[in-house]
C-alpha atoms as a PDB file:
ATOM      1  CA  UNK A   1     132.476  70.844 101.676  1.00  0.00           C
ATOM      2  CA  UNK A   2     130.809  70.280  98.418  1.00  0.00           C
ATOM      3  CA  UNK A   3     127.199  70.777  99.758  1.00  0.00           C
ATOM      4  CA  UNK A   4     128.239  73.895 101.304  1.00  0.00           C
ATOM      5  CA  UNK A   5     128.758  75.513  98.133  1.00  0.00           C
ATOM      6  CA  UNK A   6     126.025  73.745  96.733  1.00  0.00           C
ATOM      7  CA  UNK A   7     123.403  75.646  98.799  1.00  0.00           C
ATOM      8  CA  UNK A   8     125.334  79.394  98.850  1.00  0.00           C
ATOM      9  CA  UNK A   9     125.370  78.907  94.480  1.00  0.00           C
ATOM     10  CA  UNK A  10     121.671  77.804  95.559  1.00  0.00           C
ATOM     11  CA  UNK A  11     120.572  80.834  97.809  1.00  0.00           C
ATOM     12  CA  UNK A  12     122.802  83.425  95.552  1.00  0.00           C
ATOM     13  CA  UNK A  13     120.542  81.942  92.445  1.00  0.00           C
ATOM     14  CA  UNK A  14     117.097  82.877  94.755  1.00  0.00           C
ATOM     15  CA  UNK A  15     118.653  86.022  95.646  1.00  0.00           C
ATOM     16  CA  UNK A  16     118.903  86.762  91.695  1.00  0.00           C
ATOM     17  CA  UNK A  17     115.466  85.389  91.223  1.00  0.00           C
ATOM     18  CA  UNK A  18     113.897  87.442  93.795  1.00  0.00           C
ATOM     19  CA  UNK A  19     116.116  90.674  92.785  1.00  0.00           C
ATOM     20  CA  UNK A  20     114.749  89.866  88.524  1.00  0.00           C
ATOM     21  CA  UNK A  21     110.862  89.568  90.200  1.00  0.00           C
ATOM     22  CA  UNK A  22     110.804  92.546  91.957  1.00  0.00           C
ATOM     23  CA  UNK A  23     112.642  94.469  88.720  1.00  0.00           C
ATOM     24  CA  UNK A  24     110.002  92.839  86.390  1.00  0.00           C
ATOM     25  CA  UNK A  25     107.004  94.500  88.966  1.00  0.00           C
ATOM     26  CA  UNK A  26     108.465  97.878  89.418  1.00  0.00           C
ATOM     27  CA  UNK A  27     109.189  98.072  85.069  1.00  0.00           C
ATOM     28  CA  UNK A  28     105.085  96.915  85.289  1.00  0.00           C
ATOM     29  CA  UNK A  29     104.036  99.450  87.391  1.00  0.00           C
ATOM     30  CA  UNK A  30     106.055 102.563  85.858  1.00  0.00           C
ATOM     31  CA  UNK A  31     104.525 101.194  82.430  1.00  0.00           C
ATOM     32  CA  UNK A  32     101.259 101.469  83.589  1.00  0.00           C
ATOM     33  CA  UNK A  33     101.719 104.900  85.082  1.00  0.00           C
ATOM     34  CA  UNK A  34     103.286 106.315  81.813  1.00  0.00           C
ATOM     35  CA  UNK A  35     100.794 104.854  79.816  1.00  0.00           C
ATOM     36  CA  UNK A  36      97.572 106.284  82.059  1.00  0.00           C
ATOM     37  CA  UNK A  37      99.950 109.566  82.196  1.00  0.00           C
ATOM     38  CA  UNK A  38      99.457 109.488  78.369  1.00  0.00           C
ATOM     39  CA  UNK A  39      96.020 108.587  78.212  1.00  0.00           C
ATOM     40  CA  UNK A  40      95.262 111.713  80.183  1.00  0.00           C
ATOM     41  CA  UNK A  41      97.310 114.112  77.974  1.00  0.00           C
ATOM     42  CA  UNK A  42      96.332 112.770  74.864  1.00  0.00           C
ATOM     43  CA  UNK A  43      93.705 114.495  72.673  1.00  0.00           C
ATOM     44  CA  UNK A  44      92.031 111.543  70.957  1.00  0.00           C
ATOM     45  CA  UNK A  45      92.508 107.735  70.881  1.00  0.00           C
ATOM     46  CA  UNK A  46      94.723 108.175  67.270  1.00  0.00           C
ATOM     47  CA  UNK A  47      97.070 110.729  69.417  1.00  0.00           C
ATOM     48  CA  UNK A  48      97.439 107.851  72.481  1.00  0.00           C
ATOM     49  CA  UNK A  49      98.143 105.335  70.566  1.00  0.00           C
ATOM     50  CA  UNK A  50     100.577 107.181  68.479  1.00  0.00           C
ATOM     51  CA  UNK A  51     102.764 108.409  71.723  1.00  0.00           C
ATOM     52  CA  UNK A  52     102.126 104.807  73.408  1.00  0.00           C
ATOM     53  CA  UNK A  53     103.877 103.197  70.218  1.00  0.00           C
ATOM     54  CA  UNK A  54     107.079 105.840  70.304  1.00  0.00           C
ATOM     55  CA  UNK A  55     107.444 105.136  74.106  1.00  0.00           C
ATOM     56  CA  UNK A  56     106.934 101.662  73.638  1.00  0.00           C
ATOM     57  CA  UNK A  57     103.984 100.769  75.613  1.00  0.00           C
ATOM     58  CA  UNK A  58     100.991  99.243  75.452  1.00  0.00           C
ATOM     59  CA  UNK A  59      97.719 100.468  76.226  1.00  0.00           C
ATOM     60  CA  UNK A  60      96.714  97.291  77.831  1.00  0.00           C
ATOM     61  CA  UNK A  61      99.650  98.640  80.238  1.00  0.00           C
ATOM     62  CA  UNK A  62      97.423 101.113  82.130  1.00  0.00           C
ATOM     63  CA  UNK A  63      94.303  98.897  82.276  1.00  0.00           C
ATOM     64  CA  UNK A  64      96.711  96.047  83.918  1.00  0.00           C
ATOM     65  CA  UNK A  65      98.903  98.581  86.575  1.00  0.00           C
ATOM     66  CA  UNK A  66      96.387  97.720  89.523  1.00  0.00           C
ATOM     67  CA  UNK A  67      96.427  94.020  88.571  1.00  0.00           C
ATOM     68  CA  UNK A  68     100.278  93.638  89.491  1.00  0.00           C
ATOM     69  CA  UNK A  69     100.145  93.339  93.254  1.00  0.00           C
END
């Protein structure tokens, strides 16, 4: 009876891994498409990197979006 709880603790763990992968890639995506959103709107490379730093992002967050998958 042991074992049996051994592997649902064991698949419920892979379900949580899986679950915390796929969160991780979906932040990484919607990073990249804010920061590219700001790139576009932005009226110099001072202004960018000015609104990347108050939303927290990178601008090495755009150039890596199509890198994800």
């Amino acid at each position: 009876m042991t074992w049996a709880r051994e592997a649902g603790a064991a698949r419920e763990q892979g379900s949580f891994a899986e679950a915390r992968s796929n969160g991780l890639i979906h932040e990484a995506i919607q990073s990249g498409r804010a920061a590219r959103t700001v790139a576009d709107h932005a009226y110099d490379a001072v202004d960018c990197e000015e609104l990347l730093a108050m939303l927290g992002l990178k601008a090495a967050d755009g150039k890596n979006a199509d890198r994800v998958f």
